[in-house]
N, C-alpha and C. Protein backbone atom coordinates (compact mmCIF):
# COMPACT_ATOMS: atom_id res chain seq x y z
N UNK A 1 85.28 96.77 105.38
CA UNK A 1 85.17 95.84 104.28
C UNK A 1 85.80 94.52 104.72
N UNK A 2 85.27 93.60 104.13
CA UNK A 2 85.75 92.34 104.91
C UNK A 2 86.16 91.17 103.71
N UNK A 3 86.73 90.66 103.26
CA UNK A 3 87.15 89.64 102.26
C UNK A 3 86.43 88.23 103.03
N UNK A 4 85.88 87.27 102.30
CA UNK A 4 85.09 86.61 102.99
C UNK A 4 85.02 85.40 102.24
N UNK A 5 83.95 84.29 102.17
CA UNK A 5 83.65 83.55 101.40
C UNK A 5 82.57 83.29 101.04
N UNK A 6 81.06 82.90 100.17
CA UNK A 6 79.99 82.45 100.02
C UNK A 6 78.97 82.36 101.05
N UNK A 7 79.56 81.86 102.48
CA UNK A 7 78.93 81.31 103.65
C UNK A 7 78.99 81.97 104.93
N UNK A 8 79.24 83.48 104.42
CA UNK A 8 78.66 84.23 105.11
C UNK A 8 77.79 85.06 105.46
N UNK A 9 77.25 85.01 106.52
CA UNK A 9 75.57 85.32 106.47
C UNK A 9 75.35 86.63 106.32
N UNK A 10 76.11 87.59 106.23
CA UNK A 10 75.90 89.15 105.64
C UNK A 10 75.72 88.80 104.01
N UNK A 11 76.97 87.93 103.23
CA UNK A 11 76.58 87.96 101.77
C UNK A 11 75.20 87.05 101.71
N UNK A 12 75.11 86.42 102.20
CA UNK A 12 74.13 85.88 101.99
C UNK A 12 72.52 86.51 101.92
N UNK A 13 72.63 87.27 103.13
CA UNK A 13 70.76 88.10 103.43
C UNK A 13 71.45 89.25 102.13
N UNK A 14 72.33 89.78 101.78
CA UNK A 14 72.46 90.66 100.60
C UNK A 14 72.27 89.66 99.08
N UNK A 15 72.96 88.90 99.13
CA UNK A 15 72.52 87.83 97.65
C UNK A 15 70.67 87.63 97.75
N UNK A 16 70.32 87.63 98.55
CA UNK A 16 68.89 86.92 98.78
C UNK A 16 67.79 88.45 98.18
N UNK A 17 68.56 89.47 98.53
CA UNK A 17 67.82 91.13 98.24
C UNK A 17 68.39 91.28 96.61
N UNK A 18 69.85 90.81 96.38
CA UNK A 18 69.91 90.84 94.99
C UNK A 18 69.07 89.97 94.32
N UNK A 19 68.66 89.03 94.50
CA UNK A 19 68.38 87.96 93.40
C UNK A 19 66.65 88.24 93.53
N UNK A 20 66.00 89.09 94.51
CA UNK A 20 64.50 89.31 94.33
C UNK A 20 64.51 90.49 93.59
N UNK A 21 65.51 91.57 93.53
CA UNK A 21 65.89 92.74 92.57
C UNK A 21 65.72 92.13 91.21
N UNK A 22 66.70 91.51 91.06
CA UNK A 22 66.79 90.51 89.88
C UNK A 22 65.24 89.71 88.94
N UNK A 23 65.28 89.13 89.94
CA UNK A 23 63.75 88.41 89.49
C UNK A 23 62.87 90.14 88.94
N UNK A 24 62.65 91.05 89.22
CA UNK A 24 62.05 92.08 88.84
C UNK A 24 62.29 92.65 87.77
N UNK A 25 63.55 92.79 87.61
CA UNK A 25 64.21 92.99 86.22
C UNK A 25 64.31 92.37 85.29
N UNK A 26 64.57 91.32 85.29
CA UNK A 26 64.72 90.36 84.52
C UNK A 26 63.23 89.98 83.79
N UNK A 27 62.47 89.70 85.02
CA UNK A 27 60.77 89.22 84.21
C UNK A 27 61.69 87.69 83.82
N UNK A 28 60.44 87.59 82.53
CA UNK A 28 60.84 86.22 81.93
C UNK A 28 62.28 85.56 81.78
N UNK A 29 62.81 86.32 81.40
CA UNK A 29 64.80 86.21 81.86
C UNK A 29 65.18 85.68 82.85
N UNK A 30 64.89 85.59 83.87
CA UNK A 30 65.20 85.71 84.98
C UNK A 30 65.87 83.83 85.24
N UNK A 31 64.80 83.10 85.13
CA UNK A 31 65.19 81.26 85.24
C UNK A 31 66.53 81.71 84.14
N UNK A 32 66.74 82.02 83.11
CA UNK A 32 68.02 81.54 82.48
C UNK A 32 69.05 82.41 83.05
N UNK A 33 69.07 83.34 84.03
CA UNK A 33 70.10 83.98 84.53
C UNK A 33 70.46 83.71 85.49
N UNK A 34 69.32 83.49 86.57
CA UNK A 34 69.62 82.84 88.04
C UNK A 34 70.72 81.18 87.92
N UNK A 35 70.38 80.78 86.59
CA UNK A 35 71.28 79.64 86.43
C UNK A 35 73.29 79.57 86.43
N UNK A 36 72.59 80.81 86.22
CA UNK A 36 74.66 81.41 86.01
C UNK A 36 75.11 81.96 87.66
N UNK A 37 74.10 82.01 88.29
CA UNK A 37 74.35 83.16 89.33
C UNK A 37 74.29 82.37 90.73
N UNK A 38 74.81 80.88 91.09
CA UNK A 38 74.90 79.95 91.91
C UNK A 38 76.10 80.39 92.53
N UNK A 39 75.95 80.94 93.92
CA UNK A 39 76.69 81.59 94.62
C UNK A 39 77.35 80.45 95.78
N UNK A 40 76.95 79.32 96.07
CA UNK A 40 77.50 78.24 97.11
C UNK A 40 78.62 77.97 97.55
N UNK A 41 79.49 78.17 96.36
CA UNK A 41 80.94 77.84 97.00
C UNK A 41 81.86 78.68 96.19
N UNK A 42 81.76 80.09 96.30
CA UNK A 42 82.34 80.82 96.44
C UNK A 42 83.41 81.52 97.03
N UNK A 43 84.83 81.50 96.67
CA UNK A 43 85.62 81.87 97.40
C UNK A 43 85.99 83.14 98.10
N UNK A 44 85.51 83.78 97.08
CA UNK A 44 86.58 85.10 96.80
C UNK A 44 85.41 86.10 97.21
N UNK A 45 84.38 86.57 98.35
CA UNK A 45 83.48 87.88 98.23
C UNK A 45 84.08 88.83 99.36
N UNK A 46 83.33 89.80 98.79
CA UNK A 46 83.86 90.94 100.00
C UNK A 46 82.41 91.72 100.30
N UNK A 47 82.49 91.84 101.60
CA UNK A 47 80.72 92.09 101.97
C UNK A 47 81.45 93.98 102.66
N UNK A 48 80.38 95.04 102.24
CA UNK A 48 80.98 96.16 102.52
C UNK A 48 80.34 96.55 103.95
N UNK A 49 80.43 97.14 105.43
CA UNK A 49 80.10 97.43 106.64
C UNK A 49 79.48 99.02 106.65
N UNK A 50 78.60 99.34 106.70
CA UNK A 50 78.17 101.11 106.96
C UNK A 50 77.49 101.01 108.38
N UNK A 51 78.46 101.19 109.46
CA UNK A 51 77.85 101.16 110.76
C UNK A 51 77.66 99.98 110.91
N UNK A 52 78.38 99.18 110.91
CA UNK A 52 77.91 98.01 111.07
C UNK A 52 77.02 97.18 110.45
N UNK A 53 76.50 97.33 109.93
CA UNK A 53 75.47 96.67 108.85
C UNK A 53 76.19 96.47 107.57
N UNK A 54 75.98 94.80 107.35
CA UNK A 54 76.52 95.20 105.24
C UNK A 54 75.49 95.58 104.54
N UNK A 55 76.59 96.34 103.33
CA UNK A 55 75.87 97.48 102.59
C UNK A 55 75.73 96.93 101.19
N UNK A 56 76.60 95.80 101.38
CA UNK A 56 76.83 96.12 99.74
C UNK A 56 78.19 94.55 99.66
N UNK A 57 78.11 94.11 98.19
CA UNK A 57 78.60 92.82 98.04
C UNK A 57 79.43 92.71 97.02
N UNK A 58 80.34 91.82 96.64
CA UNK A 58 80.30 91.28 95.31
C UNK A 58 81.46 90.14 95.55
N UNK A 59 82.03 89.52 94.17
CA UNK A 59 82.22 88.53 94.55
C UNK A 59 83.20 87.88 93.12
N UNK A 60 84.03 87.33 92.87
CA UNK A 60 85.02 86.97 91.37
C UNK A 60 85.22 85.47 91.70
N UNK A 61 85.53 84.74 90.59
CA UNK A 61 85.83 83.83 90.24
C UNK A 61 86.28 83.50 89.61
N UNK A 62 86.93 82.88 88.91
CA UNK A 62 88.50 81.86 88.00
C UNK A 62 87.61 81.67 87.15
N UNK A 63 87.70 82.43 85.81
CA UNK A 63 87.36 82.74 84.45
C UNK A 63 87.92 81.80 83.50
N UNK A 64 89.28 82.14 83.23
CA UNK A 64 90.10 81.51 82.19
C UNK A 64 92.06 81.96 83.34
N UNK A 65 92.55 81.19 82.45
CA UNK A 65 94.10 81.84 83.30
C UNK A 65 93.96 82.97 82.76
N UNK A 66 94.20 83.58 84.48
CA UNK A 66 94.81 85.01 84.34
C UNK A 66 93.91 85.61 84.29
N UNK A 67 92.28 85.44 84.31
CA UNK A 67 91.16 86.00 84.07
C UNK A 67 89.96 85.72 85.44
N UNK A 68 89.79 86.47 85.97
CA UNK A 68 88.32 86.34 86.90
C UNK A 68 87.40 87.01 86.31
N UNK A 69 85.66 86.79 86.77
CA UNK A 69 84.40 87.26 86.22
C UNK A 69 83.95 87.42 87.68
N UNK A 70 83.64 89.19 87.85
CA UNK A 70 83.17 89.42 88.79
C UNK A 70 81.58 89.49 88.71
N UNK A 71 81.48 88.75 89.73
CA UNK A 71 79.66 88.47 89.55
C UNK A 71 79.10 88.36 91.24
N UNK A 72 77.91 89.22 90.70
CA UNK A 72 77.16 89.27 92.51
C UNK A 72 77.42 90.47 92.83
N UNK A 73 77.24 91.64 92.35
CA UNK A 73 78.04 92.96 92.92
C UNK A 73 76.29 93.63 93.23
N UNK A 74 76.19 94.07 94.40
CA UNK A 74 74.97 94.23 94.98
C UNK A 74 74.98 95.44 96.04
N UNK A 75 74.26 96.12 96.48
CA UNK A 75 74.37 97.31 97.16
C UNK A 75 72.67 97.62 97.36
N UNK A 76 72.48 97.68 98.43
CA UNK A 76 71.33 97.49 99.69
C UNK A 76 70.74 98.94 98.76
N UNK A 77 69.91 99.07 98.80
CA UNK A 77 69.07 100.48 98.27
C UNK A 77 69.09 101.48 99.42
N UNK A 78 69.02 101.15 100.59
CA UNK A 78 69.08 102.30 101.04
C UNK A 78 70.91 102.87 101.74
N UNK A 79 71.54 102.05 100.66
CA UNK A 79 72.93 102.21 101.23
C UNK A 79 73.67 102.80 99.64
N UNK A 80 72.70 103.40 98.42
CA UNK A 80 73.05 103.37 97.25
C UNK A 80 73.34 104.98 97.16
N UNK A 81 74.56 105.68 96.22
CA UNK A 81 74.55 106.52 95.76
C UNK A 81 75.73 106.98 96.95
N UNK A 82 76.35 106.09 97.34
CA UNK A 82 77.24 106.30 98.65
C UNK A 82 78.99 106.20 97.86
N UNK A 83 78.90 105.83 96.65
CA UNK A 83 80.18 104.79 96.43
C UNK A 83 80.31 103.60 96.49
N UNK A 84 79.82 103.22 97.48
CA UNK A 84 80.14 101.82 97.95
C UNK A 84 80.31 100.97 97.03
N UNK A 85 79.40 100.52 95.43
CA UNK A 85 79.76 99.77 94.67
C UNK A 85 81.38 100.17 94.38
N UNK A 86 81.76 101.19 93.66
CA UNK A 86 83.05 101.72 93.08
C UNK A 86 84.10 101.00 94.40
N UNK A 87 84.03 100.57 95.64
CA UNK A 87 85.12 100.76 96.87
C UNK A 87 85.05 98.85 96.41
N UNK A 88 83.49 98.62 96.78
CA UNK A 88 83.53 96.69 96.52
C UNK A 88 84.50 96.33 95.23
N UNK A 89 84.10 96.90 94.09
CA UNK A 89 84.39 96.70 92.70
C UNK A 89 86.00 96.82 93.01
N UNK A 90 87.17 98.11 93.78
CA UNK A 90 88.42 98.08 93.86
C UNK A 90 88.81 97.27 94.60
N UNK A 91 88.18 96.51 95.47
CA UNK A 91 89.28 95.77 96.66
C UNK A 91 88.82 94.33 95.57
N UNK A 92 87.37 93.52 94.78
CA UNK A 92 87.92 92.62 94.45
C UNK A 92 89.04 92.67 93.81
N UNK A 93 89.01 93.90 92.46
CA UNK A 93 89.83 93.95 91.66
C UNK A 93 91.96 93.80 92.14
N UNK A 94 91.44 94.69 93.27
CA UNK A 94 92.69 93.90 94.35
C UNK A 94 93.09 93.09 94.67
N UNK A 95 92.38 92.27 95.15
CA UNK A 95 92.41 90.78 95.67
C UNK A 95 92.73 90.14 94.43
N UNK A 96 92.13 90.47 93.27
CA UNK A 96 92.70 89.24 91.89
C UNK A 96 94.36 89.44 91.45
N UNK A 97 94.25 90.70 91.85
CA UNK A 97 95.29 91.40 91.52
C UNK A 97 96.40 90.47 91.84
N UNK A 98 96.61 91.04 93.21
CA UNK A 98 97.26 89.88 94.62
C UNK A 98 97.35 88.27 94.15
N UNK A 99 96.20 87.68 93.92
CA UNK A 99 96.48 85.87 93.60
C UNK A 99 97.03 85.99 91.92
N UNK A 100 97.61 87.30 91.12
CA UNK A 100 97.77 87.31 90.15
C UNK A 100 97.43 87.03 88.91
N UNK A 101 95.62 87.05 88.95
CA UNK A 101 95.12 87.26 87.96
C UNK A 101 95.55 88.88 87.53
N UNK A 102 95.33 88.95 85.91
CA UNK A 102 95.53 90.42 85.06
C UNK A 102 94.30 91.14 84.65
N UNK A 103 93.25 90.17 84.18
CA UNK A 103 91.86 90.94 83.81
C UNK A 103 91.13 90.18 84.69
N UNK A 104 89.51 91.40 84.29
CA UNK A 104 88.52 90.84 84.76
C UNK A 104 87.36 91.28 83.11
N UNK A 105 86.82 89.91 83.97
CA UNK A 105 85.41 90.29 82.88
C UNK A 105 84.03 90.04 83.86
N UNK A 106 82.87 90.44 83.49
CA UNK A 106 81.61 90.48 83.71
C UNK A 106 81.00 90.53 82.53
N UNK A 107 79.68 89.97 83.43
CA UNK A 107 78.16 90.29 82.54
C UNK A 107 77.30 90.86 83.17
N UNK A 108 76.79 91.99 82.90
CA UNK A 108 75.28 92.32 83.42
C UNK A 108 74.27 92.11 82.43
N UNK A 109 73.20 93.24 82.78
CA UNK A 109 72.12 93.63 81.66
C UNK A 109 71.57 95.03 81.28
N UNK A 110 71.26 94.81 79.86
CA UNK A 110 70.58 96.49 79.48
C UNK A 110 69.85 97.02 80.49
N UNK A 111 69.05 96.10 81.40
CA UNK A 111 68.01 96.89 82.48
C UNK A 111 68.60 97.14 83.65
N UNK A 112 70.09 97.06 83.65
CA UNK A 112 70.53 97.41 84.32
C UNK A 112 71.63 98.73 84.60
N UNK A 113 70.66 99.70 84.42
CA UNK A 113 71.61 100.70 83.77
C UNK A 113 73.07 101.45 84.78
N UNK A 114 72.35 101.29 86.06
CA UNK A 114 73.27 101.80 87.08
C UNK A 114 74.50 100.49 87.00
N UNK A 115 74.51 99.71 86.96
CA UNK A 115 75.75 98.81 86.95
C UNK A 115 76.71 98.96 85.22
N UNK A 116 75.83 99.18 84.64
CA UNK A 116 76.86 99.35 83.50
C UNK A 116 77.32 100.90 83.56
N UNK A 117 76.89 101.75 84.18
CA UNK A 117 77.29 103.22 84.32
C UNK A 117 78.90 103.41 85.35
N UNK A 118 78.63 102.27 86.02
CA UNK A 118 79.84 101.59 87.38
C UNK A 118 80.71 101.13 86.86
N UNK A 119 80.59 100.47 85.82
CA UNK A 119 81.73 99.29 85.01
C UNK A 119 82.38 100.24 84.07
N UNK A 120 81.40 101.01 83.78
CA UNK A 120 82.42 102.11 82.34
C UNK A 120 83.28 103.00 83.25
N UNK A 121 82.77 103.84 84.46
CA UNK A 121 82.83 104.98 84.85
C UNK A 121 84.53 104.09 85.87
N UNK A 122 84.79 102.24 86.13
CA UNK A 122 85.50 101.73 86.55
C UNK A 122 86.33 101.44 85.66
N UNK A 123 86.23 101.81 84.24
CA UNK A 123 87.60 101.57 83.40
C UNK A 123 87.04 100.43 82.60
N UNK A 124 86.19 99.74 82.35
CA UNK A 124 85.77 98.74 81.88
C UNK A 124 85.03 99.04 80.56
N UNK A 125 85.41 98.14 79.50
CA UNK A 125 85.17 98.43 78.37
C UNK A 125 84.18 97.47 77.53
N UNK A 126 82.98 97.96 76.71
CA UNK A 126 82.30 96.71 76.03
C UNK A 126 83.43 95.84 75.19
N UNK A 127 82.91 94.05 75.76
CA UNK A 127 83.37 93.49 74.66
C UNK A 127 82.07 92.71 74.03
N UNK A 128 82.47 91.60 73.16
CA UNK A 128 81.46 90.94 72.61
C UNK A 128 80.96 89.93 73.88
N UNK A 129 79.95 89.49 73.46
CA UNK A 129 78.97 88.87 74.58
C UNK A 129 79.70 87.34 74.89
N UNK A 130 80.33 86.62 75.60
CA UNK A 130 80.80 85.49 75.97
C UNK A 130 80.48 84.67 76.63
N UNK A 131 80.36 83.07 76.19
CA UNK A 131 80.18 82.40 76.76
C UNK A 131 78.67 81.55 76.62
N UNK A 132 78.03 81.31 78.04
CA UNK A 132 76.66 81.32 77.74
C UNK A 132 75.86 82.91 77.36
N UNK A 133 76.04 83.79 77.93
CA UNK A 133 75.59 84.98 77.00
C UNK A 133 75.73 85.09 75.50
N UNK A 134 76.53 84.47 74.90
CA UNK A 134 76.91 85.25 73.58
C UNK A 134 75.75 85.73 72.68
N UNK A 135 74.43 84.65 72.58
CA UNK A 135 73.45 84.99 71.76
C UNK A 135 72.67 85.75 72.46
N UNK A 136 72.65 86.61 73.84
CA UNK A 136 71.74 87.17 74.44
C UNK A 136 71.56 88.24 74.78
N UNK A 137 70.79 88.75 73.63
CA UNK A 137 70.11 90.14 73.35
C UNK A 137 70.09 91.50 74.34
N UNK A 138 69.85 90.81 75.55
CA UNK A 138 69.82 91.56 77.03
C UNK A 138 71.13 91.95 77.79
N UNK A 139 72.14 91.24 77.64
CA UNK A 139 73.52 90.64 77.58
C UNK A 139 74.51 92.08 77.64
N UNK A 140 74.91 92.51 78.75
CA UNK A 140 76.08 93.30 78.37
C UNK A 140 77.72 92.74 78.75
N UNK A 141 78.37 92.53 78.02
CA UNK A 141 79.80 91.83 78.57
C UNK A 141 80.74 92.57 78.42
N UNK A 142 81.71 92.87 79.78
CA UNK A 142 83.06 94.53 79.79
C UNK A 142 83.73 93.25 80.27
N UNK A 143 85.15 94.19 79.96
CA UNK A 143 86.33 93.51 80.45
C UNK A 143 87.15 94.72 80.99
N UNK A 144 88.12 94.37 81.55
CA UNK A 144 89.17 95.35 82.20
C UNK A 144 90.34 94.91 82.63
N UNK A 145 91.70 95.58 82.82
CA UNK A 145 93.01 95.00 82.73
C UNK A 145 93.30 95.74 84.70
N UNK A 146 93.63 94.42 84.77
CA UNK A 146 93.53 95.16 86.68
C UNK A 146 95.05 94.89 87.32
């Protein structure tokens, strides 16, 4: 596992497999989500290694004080059902830990059922929808105390 930044070319060919995942799911959704999901200057990702190859991604950012929103959490399909999300999901939650943030929050979506199965099964709890989500129907928003 590697702690990294935006501009590296493993997160990167993995952001590029998330965001055509995405576009599939999403359908019509998709332009108002990709708008939230501008990965460029990103500090904080951690890209996961299986033999050498990355497997799997994700990535937090400075929410509110004391708060990061982990966003970009991605895992190669044929590298799925391994853990690997649950291992990405603990070392960011580490790393915030460390620069002394206390929570985290995210957003996914209803069509996304394997990531909200990850976020509960990670201690993460529904809250109300925040932010630019709040009015959006599709919208799932957890938080968690890390």
């Amino acid at each position: 596992m590697l702690r990294t930044d935006s501009q590296h070319p493993d997160y990167q060919k993995l952001v590029a497999l998330l965001d055509a995942d995405l576009r599939i799911r999403d359908g019509d959704d998709h332009a108002f989500f990709a708008q939230y999901n501008k990965s460029d200057d990103i500090k904080n990702v951690v890209v996961y290694f299986t033999d050498g190859d990355a497997a799997g991604c994700g990535t937090f950012k400075f929410f509110s004080e004391g708060v990061v929103e982990i966003k970009r959490m991605f895992v190669a399909p044929q590298s799925r059902g391994k853990g690997i999300a649950s291992k990405i999901l603990a070392e960011l939650e580490r790393w915030a830990s460390e620069m002394n943030f206390h929570e985290a929050v995210l957003e996914t979506g209803k069509k996304q059922p394997e990531a909200i199965a990850l976020y509960l099964k990670s201690g993460y709890h529904l809250i109300p929808n925040y932010g630019q989500y709040e009015n959006v129907a599709s919208s799932v928003c957890m938080q968690k105390s890390i």
